[in-house]
N, C-alpha and C. Protein backbone atom coordinates (compact mmCIF):
# COMPACT_ATOMS: atom_id res chain seq x y z
N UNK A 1 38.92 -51.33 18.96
CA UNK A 1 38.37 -50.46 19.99
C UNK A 1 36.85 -50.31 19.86
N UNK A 2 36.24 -50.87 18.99
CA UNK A 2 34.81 -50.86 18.78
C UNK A 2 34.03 -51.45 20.15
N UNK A 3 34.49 -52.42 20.84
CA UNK A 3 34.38 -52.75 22.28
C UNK A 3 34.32 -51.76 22.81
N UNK A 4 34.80 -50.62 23.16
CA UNK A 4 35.18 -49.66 24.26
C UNK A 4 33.44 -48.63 23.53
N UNK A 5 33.63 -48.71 22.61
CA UNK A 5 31.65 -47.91 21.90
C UNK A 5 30.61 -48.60 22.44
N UNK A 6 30.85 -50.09 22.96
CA UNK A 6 29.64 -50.37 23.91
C UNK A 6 29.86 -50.65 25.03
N UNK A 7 31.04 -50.70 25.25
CA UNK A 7 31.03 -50.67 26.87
C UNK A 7 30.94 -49.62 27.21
N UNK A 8 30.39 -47.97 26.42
CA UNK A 8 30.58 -47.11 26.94
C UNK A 8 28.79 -46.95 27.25
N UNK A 9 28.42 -47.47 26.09
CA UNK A 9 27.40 -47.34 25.46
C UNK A 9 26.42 -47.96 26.15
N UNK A 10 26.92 -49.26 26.51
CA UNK A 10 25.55 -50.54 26.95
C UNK A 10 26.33 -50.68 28.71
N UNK A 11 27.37 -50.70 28.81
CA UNK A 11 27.79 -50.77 30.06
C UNK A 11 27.79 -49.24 31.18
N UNK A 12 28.12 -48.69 30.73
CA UNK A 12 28.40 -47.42 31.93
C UNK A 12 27.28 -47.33 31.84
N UNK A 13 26.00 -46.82 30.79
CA UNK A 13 24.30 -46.60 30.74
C UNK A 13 24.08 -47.36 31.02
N UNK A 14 24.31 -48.58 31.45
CA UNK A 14 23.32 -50.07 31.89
C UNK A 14 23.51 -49.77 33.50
N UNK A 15 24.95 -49.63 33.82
CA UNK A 15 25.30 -49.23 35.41
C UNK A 15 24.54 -48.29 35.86
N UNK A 16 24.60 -47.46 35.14
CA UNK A 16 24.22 -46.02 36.13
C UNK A 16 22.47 -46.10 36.00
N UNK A 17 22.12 -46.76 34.98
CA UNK A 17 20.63 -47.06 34.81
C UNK A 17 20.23 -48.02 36.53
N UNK A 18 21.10 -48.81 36.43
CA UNK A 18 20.56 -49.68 37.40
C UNK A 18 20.97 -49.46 38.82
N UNK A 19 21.93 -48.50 38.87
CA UNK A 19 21.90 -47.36 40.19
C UNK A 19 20.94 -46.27 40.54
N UNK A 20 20.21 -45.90 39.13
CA UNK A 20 19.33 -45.29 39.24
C UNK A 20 18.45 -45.85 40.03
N UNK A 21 17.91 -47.22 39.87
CA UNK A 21 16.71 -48.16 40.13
C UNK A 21 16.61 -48.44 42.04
N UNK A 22 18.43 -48.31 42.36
CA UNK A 22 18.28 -48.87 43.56
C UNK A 22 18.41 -47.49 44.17
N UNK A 23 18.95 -46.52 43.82
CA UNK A 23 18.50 -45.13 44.82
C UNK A 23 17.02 -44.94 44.94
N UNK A 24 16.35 -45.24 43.42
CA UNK A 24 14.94 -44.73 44.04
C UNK A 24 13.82 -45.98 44.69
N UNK A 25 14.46 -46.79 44.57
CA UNK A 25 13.92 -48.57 45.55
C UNK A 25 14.19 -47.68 47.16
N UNK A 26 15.89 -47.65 47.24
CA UNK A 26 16.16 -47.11 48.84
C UNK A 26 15.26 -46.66 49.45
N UNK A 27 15.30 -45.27 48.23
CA UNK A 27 14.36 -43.93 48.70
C UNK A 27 13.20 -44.20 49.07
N UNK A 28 12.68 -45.17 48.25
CA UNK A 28 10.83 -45.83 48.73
C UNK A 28 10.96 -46.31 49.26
N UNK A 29 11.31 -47.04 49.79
CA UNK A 29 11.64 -48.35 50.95
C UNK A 29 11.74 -47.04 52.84
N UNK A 30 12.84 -46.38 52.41
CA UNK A 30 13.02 -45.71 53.89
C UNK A 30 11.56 -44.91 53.97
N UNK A 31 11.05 -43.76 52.99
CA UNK A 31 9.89 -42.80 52.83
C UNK A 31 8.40 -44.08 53.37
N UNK A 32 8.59 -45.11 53.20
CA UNK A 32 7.39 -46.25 53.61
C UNK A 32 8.00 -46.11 55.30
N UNK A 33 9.11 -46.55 55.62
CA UNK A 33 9.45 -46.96 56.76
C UNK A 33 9.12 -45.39 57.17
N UNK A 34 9.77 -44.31 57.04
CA UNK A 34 9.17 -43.12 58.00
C UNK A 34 7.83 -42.78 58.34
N UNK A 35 6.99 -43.52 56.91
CA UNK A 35 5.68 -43.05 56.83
C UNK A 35 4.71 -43.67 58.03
N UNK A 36 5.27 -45.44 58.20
CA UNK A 36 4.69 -46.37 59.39
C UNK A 36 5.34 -45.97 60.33
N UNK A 37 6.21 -45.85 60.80
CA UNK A 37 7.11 -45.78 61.92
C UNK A 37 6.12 -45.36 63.22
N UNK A 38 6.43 -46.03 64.32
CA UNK A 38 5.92 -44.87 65.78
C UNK A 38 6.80 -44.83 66.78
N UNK A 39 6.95 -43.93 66.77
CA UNK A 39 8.62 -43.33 67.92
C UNK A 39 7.91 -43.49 68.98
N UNK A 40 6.48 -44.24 69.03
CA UNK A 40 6.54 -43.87 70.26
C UNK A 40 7.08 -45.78 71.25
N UNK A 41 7.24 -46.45 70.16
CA UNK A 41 7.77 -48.06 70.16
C UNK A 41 9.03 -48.15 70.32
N UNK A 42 9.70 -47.17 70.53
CA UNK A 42 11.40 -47.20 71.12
C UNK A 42 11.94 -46.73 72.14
N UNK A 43 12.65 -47.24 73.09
CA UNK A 43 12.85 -47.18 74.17
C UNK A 43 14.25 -46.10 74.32
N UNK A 44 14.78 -45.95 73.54
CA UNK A 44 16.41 -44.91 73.66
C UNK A 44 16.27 -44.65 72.13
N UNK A 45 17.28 -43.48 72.27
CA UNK A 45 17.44 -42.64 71.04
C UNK A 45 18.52 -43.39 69.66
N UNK A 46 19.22 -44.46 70.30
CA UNK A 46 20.49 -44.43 69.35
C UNK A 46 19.62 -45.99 68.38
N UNK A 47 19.06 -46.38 69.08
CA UNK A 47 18.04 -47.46 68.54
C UNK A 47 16.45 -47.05 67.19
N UNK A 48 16.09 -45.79 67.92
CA UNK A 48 15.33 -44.95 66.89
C UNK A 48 16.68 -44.75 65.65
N UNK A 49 17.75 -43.98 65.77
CA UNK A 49 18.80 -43.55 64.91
C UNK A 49 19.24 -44.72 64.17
N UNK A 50 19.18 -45.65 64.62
CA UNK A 50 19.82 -46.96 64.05
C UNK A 50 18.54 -47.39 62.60
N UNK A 51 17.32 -47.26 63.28
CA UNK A 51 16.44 -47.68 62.30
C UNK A 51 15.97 -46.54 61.54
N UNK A 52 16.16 -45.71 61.81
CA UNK A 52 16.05 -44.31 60.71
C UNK A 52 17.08 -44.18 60.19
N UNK A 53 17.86 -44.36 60.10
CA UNK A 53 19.30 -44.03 59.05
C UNK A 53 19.48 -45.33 58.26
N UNK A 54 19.20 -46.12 58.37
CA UNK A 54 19.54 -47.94 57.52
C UNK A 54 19.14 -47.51 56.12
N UNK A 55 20.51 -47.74 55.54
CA UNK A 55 19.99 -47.60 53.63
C UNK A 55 20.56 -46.14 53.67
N UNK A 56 20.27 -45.12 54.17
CA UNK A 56 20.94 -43.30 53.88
C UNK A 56 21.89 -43.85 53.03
N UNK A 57 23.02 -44.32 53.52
CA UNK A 57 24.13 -44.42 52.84
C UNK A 57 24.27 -44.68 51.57
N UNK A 58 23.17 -46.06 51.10
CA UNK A 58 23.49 -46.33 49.72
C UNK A 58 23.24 -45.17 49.00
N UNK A 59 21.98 -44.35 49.18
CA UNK A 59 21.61 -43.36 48.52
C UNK A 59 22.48 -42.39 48.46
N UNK A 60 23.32 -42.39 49.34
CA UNK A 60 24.29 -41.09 49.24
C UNK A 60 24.98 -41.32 48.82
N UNK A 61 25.96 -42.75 48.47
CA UNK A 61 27.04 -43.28 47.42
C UNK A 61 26.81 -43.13 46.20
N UNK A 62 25.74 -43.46 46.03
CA UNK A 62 25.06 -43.46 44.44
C UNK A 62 24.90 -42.11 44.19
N UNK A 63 24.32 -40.79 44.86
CA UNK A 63 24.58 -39.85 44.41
C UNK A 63 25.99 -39.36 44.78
N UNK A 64 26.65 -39.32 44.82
CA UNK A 64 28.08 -38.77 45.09
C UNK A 64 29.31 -39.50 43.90
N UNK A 65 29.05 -40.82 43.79
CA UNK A 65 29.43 -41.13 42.74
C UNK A 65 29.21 -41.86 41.46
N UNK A 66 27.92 -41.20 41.23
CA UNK A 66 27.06 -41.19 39.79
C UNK A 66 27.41 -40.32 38.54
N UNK A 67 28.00 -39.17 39.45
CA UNK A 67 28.85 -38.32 38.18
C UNK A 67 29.69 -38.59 37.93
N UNK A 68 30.65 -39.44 38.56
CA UNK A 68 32.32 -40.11 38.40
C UNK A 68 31.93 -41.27 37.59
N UNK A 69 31.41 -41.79 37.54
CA UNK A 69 30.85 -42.99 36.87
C UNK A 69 30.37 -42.34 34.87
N UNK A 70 29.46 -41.58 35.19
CA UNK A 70 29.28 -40.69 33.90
C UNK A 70 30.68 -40.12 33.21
N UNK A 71 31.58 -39.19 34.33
CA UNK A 71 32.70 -39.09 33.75
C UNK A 71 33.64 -39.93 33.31
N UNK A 72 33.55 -40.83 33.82
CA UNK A 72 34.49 -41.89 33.22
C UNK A 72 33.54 -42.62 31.88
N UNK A 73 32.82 -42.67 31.88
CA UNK A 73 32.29 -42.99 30.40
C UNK A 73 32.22 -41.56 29.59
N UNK A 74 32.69 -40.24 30.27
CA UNK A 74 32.85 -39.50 28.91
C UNK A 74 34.25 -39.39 28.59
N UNK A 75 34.95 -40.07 29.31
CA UNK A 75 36.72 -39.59 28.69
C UNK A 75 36.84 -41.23 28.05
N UNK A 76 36.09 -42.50 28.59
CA UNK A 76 36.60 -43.40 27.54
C UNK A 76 35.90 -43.12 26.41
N UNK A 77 34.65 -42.27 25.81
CA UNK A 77 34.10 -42.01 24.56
C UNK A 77 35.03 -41.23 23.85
N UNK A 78 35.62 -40.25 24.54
CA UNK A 78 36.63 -39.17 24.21
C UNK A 78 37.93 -39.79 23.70
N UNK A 79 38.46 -40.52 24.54
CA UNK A 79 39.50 -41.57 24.05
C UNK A 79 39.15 -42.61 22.86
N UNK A 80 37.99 -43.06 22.64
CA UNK A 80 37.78 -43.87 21.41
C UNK A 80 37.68 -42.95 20.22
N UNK A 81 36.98 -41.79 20.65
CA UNK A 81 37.10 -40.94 19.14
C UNK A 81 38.35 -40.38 19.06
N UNK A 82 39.24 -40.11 19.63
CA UNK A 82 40.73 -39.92 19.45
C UNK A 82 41.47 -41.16 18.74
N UNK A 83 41.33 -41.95 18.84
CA UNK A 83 41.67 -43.34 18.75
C UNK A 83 41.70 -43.62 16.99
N UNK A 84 40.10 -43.28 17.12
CA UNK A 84 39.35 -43.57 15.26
C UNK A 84 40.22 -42.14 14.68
N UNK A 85 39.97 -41.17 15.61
CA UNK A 85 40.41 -40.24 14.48
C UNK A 85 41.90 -40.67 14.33
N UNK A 86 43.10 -40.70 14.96
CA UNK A 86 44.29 -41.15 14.73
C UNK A 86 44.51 -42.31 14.07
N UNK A 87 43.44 -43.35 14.13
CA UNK A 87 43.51 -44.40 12.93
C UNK A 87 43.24 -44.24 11.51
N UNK A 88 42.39 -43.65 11.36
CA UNK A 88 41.54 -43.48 10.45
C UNK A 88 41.95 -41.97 9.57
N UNK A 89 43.06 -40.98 10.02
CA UNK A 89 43.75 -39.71 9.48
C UNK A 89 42.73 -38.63 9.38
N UNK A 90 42.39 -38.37 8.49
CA UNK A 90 41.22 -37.35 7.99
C UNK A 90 40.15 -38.04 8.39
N UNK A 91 39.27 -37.74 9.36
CA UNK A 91 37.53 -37.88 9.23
C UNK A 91 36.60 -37.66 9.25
N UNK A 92 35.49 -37.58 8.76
CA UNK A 92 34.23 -36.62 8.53
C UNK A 92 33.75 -36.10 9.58
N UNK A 93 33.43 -34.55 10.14
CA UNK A 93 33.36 -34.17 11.47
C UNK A 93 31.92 -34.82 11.75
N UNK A 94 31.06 -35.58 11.15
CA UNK A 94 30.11 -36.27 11.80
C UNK A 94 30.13 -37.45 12.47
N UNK A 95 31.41 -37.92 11.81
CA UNK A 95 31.83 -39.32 12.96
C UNK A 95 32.45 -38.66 14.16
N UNK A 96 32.97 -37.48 14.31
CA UNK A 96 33.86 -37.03 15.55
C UNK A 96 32.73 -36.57 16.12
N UNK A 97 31.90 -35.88 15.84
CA UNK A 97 30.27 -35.34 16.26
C UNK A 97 29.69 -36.61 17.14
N UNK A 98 29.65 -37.52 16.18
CA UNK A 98 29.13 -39.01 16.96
C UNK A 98 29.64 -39.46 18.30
N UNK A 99 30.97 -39.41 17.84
CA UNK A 99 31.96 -39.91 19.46
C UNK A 99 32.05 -39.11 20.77
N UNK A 100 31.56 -37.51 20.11
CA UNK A 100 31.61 -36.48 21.49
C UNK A 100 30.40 -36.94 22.22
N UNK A 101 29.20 -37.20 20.90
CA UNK A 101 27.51 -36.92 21.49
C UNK A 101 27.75 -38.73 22.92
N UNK A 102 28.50 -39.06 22.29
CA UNK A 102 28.00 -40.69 23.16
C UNK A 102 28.95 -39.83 24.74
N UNK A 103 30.17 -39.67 24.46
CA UNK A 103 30.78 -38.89 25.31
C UNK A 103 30.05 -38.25 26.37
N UNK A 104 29.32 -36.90 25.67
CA UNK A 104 28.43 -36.08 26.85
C UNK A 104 27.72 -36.77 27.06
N UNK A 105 26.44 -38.09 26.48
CA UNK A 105 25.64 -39.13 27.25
C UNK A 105 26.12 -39.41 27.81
N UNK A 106 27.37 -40.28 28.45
CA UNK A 106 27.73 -40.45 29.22
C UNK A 106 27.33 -39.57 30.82
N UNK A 107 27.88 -38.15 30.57
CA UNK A 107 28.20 -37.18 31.84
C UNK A 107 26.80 -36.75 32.08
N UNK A 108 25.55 -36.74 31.07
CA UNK A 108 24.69 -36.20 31.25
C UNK A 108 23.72 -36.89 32.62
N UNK A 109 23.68 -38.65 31.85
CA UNK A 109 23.34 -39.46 32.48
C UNK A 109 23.37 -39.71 33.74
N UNK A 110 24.84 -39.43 33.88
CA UNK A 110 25.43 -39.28 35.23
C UNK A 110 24.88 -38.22 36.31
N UNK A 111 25.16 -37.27 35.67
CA UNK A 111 24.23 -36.75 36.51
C UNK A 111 22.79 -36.04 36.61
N UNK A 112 22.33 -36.72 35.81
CA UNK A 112 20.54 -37.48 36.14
C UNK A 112 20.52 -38.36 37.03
N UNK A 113 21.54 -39.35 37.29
CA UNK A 113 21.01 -39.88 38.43
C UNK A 113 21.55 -39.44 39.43
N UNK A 114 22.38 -38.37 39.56
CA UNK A 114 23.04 -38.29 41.06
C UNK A 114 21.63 -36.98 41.26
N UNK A 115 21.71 -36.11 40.48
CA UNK A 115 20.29 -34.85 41.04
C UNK A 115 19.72 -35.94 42.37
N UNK A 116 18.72 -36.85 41.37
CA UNK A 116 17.91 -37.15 42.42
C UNK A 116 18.15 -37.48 43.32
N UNK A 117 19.62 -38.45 43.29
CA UNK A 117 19.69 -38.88 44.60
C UNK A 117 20.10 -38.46 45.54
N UNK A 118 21.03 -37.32 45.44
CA UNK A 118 21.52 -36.11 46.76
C UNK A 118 20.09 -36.03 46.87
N UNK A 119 19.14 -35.42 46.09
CA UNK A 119 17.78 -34.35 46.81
C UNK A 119 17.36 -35.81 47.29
N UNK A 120 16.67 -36.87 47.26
CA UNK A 120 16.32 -38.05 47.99
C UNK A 120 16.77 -38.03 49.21
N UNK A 121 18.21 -38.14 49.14
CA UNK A 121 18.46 -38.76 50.58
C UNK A 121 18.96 -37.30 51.56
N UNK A 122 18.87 -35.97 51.17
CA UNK A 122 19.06 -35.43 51.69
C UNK A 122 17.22 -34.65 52.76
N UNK A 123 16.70 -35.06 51.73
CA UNK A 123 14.84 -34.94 51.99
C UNK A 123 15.00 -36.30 53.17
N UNK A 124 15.27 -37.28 52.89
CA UNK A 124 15.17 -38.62 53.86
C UNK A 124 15.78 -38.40 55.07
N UNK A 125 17.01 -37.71 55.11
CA UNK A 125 17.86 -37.70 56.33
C UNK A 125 17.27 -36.32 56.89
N UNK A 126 16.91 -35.28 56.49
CA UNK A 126 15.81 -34.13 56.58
C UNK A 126 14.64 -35.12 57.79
N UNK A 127 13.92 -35.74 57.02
CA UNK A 127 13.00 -36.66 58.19
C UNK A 127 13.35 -37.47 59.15
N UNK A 128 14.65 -38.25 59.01
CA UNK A 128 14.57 -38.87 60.08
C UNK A 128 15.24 -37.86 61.23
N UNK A 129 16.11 -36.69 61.01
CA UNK A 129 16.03 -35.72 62.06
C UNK A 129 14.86 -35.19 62.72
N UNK A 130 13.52 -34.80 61.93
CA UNK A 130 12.46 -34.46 62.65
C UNK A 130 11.77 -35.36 63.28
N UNK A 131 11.82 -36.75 62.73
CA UNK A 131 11.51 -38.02 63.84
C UNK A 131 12.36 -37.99 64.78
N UNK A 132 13.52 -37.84 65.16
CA UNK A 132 14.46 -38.27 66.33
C UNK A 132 14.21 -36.64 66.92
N UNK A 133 13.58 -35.90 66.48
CA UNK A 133 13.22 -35.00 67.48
C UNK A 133 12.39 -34.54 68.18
N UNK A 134 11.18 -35.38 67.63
CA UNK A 134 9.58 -35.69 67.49
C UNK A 134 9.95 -36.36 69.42
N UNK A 135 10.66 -37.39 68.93
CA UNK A 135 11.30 -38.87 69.92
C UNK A 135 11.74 -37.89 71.12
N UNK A 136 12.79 -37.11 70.98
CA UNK A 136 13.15 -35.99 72.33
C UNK A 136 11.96 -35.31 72.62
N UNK A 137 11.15 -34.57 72.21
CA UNK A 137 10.40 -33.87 72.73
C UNK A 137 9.19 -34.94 73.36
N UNK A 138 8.96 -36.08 73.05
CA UNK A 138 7.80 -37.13 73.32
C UNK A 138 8.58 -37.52 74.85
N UNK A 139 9.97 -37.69 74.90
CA UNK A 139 10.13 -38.78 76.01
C UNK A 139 10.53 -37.70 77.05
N UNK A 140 10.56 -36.04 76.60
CA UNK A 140 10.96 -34.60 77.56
C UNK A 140 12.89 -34.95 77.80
N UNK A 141 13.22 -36.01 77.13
CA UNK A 141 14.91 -35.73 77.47
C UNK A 141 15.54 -37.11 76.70
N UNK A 142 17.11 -37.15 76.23
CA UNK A 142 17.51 -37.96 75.99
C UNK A 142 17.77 -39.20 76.44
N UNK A 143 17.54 -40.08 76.19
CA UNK A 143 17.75 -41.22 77.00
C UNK A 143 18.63 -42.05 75.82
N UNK A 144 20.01 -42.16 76.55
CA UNK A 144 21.13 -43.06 75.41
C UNK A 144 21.71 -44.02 75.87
């Protein structure tokens, strides 16, 4: 089971590391696109909506399930130190200390990256509502 100590270790932290990377890529990528944008280059509303919302989603997957991802690397840490301790009978509470601490890295991690990315994409989808309303008040009515 020494496998399951780095796949908890180098794999779930390698994942959620590199989910980290693409929520905050998304996040810069759309925050550039709102920043150029001119509503005043679109002709109907669902076409503005189409290009203001592209990408929301990833950001909102990644935060929504960044803590499930963390949790599941703290119950397989939890399960490997159950594992050693039932193999191993009596063991020094610093090796069980060891297996919790990788455990809560796990959940902590997790949600370090989800924080940002709810507040990201909830700040992002925050703007592209005040652009698509910017867009109604510019054209005096909906046009769909």
């Amino acid at each position: 089971m020494e496998w399951l100590r780095y796949a908890v270790d180098y794999g779930i932290m390698g994942f959620l590391l590199a989910l980290s990377f693409v929520a905050v890529a998304f996040a810069i990528e759309r925050h550039l696109v709102y920043k150029n944008l001119r509503i005043e280059n679109f002709d109907d509303k669902k076409s503005l909506e189409l290009d203001l919302t592209r990408n929301l989603h990833i950001i909102a997957t990644i935060g929504s399930n960044a803590p499930y991802i963390g949790l599941l690397g703290t119950v397989l840490g939890i399960m490997l130190t159950f594992q050693t301790m039932g193999k191993e009978g009596f063991m020094d509470s610093g090796k069980i200390m060891v297996g919790l601490a990788l455990a809560l890295k796990a959940t902590a991690v997790g949600l370090m990256v989800a924080m940002p990315a709810v507040a990201a994409y909830n700040f992002l989808l925050r703007r592209a509502k005040v652009l698509m309303m910017q867009w109604e008040i510019q054209n005096g009515r909906e046009r769909v």
